[in-house]
PDB file of N, CA and C in Angstrom:
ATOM      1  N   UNK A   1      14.304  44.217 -26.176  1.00  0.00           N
ATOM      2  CA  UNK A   1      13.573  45.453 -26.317  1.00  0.00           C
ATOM      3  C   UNK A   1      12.371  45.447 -25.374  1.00  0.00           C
ATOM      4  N   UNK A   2      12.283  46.287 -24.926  1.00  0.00           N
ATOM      5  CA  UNK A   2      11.469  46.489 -23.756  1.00  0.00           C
ATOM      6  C   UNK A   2       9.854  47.268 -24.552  1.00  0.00           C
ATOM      7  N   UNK A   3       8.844  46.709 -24.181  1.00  0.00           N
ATOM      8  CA  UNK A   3       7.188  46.639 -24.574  1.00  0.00           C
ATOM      9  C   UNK A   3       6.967  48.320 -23.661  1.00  0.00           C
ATOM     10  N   UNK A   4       6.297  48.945 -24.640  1.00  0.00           N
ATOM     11  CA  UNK A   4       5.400  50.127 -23.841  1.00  0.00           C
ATOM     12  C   UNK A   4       3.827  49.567 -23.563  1.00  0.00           C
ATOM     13  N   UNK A   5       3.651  49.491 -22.278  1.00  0.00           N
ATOM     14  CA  UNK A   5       2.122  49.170 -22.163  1.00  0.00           C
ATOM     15  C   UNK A   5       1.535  50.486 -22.068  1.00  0.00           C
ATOM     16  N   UNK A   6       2.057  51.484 -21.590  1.00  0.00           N
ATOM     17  CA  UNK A   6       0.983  52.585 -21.520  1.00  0.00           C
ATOM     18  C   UNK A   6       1.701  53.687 -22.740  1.00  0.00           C
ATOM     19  N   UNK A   7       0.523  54.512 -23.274  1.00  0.00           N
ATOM     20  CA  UNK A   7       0.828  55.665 -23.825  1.00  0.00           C
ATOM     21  C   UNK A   7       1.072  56.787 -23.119  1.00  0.00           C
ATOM     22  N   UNK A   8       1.695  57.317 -23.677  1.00  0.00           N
ATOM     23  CA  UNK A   8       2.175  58.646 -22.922  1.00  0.00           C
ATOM     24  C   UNK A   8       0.800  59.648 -22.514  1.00  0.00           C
ATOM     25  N   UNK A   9       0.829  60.465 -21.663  1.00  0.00           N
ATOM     26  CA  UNK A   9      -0.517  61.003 -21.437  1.00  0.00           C
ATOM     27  C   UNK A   9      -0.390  62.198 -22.479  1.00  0.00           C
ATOM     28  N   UNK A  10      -1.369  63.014 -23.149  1.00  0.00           N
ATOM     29  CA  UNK A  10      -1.512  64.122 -23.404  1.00  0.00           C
ATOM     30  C   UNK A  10      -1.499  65.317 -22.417  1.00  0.00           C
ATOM     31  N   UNK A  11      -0.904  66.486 -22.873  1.00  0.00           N
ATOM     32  CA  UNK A  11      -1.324  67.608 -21.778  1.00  0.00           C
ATOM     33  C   UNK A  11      -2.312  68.125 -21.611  1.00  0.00           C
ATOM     34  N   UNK A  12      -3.267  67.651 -22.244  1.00  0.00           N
ATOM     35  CA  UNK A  12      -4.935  67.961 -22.283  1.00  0.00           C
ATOM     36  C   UNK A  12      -5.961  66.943 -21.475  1.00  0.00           C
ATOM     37  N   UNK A  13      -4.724  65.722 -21.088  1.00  0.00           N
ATOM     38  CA  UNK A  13      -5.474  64.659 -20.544  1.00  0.00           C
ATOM     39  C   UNK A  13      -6.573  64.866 -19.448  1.00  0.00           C
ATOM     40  N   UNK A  14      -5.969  65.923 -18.359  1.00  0.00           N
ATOM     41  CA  UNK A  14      -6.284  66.125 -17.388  1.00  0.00           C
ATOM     42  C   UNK A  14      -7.011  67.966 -16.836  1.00  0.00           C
ATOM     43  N   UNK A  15      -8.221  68.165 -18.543  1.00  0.00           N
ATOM     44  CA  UNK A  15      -8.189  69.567 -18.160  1.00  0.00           C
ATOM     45  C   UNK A  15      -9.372  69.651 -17.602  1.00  0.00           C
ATOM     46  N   UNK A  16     -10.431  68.777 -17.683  1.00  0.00           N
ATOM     47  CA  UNK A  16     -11.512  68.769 -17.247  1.00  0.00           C
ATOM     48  C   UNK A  16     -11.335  69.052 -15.292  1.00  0.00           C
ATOM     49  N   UNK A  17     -10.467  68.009 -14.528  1.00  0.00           N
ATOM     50  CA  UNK A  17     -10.427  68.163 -13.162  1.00  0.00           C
ATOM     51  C   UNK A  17      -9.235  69.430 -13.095  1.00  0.00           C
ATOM     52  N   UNK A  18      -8.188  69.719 -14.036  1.00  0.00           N
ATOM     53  CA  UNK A  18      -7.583  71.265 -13.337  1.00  0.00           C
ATOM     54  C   UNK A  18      -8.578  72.485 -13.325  1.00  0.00           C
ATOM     55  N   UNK A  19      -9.802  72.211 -14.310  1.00  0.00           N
ATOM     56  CA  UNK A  19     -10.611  73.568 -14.501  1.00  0.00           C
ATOM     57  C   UNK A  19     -11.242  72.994 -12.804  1.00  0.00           C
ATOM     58  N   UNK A  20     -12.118  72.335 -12.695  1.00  0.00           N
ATOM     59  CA  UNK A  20     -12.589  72.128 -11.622  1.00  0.00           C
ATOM     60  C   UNK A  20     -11.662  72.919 -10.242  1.00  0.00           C
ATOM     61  N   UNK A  21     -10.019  71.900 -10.128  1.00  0.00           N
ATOM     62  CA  UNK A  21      -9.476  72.769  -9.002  1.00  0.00           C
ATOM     63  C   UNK A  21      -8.878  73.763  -9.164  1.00  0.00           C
ATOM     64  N   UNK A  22      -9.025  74.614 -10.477  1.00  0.00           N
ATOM     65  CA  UNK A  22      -8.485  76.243 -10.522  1.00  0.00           C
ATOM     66  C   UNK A  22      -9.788  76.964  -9.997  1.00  0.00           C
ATOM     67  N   UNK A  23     -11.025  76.738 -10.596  1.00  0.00           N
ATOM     68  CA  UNK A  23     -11.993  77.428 -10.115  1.00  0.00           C
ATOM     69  C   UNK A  23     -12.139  76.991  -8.778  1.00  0.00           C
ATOM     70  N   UNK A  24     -12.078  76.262  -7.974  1.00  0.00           N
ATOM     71  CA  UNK A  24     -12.067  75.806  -6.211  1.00  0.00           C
ATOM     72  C   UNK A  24     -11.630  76.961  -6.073  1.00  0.00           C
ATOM     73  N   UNK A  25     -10.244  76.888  -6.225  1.00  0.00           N
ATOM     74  CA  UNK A  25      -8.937  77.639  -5.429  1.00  0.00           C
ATOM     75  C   UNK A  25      -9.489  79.236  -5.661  1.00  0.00           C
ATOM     76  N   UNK A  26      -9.613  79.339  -6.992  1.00  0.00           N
ATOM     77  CA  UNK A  26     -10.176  80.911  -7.440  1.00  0.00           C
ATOM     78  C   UNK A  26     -11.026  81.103  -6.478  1.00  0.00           C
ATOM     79  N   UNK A  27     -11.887  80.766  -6.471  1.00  0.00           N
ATOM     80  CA  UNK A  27     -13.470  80.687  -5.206  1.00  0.00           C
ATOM     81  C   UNK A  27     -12.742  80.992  -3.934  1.00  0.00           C
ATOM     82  N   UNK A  28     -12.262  80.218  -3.375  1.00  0.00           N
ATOM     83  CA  UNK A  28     -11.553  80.277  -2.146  1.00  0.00           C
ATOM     84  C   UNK A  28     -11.412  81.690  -2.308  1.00  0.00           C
ATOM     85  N   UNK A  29     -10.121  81.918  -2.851  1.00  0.00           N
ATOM     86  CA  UNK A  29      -9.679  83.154  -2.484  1.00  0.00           C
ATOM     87  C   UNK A  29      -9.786  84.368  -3.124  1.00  0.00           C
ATOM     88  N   UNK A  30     -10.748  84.381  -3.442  1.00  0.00           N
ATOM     89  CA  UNK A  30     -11.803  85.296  -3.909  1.00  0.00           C
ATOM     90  C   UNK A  30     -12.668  85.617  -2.648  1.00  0.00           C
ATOM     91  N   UNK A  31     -13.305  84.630  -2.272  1.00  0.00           N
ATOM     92  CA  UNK A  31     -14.241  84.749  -0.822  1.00  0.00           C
ATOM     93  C   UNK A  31     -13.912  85.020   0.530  1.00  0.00           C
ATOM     94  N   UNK A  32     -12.019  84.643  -0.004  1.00  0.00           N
ATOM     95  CA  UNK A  32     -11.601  85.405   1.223  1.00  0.00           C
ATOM     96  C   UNK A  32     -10.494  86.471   1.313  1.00  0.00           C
ATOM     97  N   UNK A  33     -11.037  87.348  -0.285  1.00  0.00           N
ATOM     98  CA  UNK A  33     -10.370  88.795  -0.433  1.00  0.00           C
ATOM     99  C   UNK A  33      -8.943  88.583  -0.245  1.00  0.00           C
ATOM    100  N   UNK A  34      -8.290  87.231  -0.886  1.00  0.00           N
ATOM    101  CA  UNK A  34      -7.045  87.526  -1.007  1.00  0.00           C
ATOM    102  C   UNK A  34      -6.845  88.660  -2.163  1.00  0.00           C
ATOM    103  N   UNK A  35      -6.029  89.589  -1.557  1.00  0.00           N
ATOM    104  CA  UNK A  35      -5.350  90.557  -2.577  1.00  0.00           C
ATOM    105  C   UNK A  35      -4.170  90.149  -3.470  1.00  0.00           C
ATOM    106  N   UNK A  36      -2.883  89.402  -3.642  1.00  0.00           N
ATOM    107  CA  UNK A  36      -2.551  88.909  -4.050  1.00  0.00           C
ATOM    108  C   UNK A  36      -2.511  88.966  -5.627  1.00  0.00           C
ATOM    109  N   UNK A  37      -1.134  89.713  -6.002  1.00  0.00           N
ATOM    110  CA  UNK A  37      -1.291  90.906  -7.950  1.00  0.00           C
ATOM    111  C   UNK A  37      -0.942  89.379  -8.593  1.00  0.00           C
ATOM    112  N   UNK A  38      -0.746  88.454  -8.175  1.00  0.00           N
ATOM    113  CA  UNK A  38      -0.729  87.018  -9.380  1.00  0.00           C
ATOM    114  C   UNK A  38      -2.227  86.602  -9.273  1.00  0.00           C
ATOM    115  N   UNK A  39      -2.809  86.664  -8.963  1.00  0.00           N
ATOM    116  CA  UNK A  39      -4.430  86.474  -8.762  1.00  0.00           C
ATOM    117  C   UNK A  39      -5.247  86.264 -10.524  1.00  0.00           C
ATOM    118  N   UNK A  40      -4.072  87.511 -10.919  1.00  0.00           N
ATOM    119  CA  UNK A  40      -4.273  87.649 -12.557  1.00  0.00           C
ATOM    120  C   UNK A  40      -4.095  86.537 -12.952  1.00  0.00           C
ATOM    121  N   UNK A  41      -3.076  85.957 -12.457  1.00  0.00           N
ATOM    122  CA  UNK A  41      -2.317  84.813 -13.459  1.00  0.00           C
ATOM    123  C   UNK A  41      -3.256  83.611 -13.501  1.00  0.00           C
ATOM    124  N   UNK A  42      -4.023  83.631 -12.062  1.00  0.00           N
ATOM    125  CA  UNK A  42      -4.832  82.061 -11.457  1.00  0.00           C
ATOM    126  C   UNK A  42      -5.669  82.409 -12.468  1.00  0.00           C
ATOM    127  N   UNK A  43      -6.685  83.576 -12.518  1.00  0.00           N
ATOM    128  CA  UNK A  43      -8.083  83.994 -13.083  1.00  0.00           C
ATOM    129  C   UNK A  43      -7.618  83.241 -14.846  1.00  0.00           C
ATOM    130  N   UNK A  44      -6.775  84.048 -15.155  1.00  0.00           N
ATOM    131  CA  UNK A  44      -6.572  83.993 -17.203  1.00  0.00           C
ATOM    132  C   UNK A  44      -5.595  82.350 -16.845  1.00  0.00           C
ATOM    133  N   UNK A  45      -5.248  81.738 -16.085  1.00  0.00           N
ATOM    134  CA  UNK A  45      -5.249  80.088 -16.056  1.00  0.00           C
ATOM    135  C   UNK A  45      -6.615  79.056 -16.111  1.00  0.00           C
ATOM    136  N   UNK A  46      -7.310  79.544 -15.342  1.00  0.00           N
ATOM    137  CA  UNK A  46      -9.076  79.399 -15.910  1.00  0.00           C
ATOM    138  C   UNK A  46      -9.204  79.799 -17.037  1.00  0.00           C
ATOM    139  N   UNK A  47      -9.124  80.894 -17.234  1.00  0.00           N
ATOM    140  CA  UNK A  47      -9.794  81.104 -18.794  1.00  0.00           C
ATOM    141  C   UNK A  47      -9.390  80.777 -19.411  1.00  0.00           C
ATOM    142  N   UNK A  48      -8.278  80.372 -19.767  1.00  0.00           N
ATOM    143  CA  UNK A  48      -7.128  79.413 -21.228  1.00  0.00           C
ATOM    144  C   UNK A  48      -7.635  77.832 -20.330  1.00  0.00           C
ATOM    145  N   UNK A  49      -7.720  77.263 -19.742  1.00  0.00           N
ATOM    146  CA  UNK A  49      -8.574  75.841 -19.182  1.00  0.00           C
ATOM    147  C   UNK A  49      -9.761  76.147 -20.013  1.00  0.00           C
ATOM    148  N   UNK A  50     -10.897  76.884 -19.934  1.00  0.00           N
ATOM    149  CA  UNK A  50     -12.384  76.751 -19.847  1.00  0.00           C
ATOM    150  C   UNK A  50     -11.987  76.645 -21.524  1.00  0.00           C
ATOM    151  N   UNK A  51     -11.543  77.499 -22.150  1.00  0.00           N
ATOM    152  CA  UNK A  51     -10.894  77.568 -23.879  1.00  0.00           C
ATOM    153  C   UNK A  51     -10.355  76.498 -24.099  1.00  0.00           C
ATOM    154  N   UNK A  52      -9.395  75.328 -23.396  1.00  0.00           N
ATOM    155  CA  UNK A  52      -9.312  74.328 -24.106  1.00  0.00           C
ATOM    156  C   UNK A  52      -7.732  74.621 -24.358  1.00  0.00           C
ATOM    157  N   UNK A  53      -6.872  75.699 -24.048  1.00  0.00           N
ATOM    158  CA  UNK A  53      -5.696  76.520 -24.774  1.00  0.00           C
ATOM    159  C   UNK A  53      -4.846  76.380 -23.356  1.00  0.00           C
ATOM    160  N   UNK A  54      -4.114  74.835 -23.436  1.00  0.00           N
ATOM    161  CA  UNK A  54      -3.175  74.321 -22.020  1.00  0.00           C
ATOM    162  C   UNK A  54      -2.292  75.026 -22.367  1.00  0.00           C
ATOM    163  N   UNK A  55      -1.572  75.031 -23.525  1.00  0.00           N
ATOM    164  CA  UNK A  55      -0.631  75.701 -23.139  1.00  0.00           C
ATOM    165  C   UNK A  55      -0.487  76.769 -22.645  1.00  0.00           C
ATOM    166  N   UNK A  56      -1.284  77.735 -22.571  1.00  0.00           N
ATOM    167  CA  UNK A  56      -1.631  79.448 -22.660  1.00  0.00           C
ATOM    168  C   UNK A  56      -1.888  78.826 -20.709  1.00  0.00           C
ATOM    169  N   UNK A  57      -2.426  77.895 -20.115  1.00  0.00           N
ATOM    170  CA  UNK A  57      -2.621  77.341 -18.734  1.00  0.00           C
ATOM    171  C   UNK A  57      -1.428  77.466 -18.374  1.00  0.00           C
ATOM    172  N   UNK A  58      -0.790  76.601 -18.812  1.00  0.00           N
ATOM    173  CA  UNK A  58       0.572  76.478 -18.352  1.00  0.00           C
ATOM    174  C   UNK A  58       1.516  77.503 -18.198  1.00  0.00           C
ATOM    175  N   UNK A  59       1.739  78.679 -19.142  1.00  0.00           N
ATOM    176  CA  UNK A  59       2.469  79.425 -18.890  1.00  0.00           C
ATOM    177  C   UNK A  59       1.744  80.166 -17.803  1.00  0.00           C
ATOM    178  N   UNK A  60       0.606  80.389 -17.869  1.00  0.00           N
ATOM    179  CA  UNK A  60       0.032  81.025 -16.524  1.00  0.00           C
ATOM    180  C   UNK A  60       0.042  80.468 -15.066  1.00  0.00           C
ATOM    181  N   UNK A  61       0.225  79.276 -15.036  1.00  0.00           N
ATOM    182  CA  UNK A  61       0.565  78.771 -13.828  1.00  0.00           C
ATOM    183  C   UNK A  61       1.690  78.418 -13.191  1.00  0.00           C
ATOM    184  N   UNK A  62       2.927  78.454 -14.724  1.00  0.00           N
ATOM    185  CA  UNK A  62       4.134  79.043 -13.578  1.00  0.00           C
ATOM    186  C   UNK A  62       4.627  80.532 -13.259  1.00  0.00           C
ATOM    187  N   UNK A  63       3.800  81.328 -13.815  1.00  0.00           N
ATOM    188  CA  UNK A  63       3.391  82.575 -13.348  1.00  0.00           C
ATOM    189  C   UNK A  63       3.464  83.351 -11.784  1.00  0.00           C
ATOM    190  N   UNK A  64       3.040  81.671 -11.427  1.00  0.00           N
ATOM    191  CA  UNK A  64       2.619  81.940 -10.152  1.00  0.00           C
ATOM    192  C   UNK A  64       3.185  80.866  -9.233  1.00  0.00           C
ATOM    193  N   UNK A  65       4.230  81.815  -8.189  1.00  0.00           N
ATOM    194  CA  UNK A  65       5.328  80.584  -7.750  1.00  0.00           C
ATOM    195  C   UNK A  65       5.205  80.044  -6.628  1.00  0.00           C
ATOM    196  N   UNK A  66       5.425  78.641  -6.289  1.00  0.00           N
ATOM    197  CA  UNK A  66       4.674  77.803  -5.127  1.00  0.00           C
ATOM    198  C   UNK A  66       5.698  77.348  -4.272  1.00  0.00           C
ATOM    199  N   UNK A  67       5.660  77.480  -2.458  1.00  0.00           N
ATOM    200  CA  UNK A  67       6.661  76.734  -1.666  1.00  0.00           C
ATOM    201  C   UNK A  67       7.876  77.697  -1.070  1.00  0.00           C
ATOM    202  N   UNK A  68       7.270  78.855  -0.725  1.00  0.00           N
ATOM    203  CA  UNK A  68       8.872  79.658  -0.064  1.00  0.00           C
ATOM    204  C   UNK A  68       8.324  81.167   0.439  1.00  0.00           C
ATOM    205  N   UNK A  69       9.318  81.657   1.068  1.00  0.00           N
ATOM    206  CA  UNK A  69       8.328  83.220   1.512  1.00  0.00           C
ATOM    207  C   UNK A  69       8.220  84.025   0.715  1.00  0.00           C
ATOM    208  N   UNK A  70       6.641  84.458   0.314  1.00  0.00           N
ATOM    209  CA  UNK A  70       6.633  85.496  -0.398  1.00  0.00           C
ATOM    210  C   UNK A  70       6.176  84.611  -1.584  1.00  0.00           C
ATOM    211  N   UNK A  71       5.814  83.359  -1.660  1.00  0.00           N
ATOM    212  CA  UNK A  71       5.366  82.840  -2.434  1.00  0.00           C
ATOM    213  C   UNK A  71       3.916  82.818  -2.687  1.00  0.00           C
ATOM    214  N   UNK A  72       2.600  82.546  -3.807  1.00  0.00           N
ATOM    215  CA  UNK A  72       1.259  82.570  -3.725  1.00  0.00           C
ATOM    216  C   UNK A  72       0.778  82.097  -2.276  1.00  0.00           C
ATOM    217  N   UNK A  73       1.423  80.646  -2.493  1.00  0.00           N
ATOM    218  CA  UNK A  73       0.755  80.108  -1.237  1.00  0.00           C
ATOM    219  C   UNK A  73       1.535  80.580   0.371  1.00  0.00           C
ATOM    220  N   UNK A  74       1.863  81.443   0.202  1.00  0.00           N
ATOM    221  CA  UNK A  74       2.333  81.535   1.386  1.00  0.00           C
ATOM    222  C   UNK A  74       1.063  82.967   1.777  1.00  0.00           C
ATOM    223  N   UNK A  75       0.291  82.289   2.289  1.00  0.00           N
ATOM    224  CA  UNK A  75      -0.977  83.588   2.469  1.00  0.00           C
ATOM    225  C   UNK A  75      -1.840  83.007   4.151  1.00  0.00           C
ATOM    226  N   UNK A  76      -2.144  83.228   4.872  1.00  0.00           N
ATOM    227  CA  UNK A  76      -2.892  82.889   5.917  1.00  0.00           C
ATOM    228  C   UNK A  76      -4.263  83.316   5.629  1.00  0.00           C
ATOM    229  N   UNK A  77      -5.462  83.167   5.011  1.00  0.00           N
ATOM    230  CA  UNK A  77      -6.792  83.846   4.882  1.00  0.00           C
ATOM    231  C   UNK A  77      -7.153  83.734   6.124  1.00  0.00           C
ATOM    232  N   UNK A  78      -7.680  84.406   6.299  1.00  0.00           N
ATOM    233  CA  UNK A  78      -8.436  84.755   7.646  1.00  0.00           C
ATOM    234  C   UNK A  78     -10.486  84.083   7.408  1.00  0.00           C
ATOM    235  N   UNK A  79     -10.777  83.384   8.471  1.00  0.00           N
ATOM    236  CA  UNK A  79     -11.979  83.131   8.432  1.00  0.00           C
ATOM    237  C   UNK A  79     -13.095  84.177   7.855  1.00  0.00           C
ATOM    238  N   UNK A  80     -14.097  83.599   6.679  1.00  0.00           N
ATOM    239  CA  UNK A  80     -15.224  84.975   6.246  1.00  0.00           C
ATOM    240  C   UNK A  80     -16.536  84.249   6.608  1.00  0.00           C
ATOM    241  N   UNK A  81     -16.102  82.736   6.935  1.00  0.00           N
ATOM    242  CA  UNK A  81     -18.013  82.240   7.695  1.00  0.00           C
ATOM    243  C   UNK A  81     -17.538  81.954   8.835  1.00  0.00           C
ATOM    244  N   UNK A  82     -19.016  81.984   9.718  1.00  0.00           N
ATOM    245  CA  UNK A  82     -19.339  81.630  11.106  1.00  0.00           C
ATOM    246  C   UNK A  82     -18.535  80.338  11.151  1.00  0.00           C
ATOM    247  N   UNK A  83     -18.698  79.071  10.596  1.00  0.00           N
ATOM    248  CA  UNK A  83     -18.485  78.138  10.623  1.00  0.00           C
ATOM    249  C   UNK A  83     -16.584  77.568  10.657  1.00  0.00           C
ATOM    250  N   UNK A  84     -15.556  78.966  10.116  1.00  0.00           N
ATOM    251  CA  UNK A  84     -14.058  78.747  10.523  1.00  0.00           C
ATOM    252  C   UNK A  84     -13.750  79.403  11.115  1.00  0.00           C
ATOM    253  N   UNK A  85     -12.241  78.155  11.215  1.00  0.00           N
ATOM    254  CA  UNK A  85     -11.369  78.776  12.302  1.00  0.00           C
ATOM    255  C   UNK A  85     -10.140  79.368  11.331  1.00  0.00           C
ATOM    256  N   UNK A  86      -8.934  79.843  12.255  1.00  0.00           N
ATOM    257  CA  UNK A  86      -8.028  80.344  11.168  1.00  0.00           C
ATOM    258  C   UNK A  86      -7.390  78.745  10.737  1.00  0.00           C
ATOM    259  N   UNK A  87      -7.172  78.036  11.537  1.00  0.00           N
ATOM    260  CA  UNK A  87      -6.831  76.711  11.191  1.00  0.00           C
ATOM    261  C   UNK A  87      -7.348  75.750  10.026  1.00  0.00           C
ATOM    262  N   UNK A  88      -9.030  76.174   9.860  1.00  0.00           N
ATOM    263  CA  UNK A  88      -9.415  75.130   8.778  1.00  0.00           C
ATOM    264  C   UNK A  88      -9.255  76.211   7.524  1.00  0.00           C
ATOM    265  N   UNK A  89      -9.755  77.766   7.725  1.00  0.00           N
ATOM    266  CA  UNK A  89      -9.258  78.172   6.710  1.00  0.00           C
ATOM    267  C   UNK A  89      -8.122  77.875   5.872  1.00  0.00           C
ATOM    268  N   UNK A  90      -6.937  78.151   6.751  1.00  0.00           N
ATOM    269  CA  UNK A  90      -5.128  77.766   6.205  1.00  0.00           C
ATOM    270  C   UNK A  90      -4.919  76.355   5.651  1.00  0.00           C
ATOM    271  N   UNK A  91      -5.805  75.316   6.474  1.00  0.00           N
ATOM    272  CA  UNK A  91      -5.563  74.238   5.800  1.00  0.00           C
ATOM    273  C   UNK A  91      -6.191  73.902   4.562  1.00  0.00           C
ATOM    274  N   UNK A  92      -7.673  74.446   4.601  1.00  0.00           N
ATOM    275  CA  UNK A  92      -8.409  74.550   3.080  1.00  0.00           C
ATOM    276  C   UNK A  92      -7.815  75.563   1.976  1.00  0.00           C
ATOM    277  N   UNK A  93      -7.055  76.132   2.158  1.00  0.00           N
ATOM    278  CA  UNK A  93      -6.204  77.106   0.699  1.00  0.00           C
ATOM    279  C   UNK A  93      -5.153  76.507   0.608  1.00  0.00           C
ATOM    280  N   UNK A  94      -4.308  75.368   1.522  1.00  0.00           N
ATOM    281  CA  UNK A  94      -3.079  74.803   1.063  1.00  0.00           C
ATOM    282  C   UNK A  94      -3.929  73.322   0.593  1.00  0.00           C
ATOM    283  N   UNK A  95      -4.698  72.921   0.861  1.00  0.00           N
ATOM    284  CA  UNK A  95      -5.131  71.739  -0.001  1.00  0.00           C
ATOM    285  C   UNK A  95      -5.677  72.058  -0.997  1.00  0.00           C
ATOM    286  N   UNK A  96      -6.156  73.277  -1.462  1.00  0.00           N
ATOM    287  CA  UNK A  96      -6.706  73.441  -2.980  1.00  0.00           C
ATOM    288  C   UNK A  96      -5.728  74.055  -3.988  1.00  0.00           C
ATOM    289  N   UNK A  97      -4.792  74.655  -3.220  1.00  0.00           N
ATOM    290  CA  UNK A  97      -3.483  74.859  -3.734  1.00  0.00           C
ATOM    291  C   UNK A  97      -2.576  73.943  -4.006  1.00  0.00           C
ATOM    292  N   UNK A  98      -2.751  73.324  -2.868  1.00  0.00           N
ATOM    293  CA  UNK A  98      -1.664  71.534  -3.136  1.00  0.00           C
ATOM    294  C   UNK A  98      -2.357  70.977  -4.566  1.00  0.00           C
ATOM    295  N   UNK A  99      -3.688  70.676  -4.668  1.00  0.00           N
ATOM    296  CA  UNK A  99      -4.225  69.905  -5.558  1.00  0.00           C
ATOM    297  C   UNK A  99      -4.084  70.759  -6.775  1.00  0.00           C
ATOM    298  N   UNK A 100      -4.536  72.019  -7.023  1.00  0.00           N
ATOM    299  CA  UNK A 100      -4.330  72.784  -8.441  1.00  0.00           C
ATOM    300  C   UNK A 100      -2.862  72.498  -9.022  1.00  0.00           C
ATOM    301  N   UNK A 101      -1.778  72.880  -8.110  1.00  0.00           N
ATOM    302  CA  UNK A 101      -0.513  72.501  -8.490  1.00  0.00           C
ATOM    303  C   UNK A 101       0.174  71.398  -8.906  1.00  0.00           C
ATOM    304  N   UNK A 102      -0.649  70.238  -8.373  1.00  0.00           N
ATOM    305  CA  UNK A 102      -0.476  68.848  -8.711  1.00  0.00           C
ATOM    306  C   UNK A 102      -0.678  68.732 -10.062  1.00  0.00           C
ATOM    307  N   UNK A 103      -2.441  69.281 -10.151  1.00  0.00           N
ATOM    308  CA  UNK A 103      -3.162  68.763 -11.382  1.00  0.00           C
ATOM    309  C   UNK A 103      -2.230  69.613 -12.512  1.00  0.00           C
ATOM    310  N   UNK A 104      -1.855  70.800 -12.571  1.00  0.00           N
ATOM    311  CA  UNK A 104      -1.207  71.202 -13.189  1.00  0.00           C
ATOM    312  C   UNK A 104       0.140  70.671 -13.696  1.00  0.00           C
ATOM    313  N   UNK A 105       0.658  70.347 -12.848  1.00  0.00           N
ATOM    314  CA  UNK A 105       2.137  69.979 -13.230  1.00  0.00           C
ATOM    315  C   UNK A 105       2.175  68.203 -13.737  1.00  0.00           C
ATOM    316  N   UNK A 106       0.690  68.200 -14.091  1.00  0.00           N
ATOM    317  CA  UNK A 106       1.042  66.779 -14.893  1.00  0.00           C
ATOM    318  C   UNK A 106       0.820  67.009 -16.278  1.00  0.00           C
ATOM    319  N   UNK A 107      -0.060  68.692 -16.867  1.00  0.00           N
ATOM    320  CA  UNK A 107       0.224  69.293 -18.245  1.00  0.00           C
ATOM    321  C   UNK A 107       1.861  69.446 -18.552  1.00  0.00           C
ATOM    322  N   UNK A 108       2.281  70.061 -17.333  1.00  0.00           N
ATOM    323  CA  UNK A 108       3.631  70.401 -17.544  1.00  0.00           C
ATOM    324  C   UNK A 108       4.560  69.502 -17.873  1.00  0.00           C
ATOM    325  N   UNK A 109       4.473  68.094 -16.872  1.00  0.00           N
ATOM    326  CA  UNK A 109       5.225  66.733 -17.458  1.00  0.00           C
ATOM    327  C   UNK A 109       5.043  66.290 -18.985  1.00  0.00           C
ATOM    328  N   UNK A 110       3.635  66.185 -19.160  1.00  0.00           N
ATOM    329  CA  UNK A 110       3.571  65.825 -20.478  1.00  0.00           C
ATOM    330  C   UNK A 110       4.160  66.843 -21.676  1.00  0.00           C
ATOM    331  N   UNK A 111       3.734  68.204 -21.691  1.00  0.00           N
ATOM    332  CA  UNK A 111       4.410  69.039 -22.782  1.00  0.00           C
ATOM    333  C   UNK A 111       6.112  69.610 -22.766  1.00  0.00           C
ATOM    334  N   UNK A 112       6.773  68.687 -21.374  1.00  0.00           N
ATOM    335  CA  UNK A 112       8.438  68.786 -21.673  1.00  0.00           C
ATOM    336  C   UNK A 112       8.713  66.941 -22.163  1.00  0.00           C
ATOM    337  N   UNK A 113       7.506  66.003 -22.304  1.00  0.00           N
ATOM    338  CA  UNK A 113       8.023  64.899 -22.700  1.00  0.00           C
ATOM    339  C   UNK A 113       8.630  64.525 -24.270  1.00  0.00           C
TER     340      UNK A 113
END
C-alpha cells in the first residue's frame, strides 16, 4: 500500500494570489479599453474571489474561453502610456492572462478531484 505524503489541495487553497491576478488582468484591460462582452464574466470572477464563493469563480472563469480565434485572449491592446510598444503591451495581457488561467485552473483541479 502506497503512503500519501501530501494532502490533497483545497479549491480555496489558492484564492488569495487568483484575486491578486484577476484584478492585474482586470486593470490591464480595463486601462486599455478592452471592449470585450465576457469582461462581465472576469469582473463577477473577482467578485465571487473577493466573497470567498470559488465556486461561483469558477463557473465564471470558464465563462470565458482561452487559446483559439475569437477567444478572450485573443485581443492585441494597443499601447495607452508613453512608455509601450504594441509588443510589450501584447506580451503583458498574455502573461497576466497566462497566469490568471493557471491560478485558476488549480480551483478547477481540485473541485473535479
Amino acid at each position: 500500500m502506497r503512503k500519501k505524503y501530501m494532502k490533497q489541495s483545497s479549491p480555496t487553497a489558492w484564492l488569495e494570489v487568483q484575486l491578486k491576478a484577476t484584478n492585474a488582468l482586470l486593470k490591464f484591460c480595463q486601462e486599455h479599453n478592452y471592449k470585450d462582452p465576457r469582461m462581465v464574466h472576469l469582473e463577477a470572477c473577482k467578485n465571487a474571489l473577493a466573497e470567498k464563493k470559488i465556486n461561483m469563480a469558477i463557473e465564471e472563469y470558464k465563462n470565458i474561453p482561452l487559446g483559439g480565434n475569437g477567444c478572450f485572449n485573443d485581443w492585441w491592446p494597443e499601447p495607452v502610456y508613453e512608455h509601450e510598444t504594441d509588443e510589450f503591451a501584447e506580451a503583458v495581457f498574455q502573461a497576466l492572462t497566462e497566469r490568471w488561467s493557471r491560478l485558476m485552473s488549480l480551483s478547477v483541479e481540485a473541485s473535479n478531484a
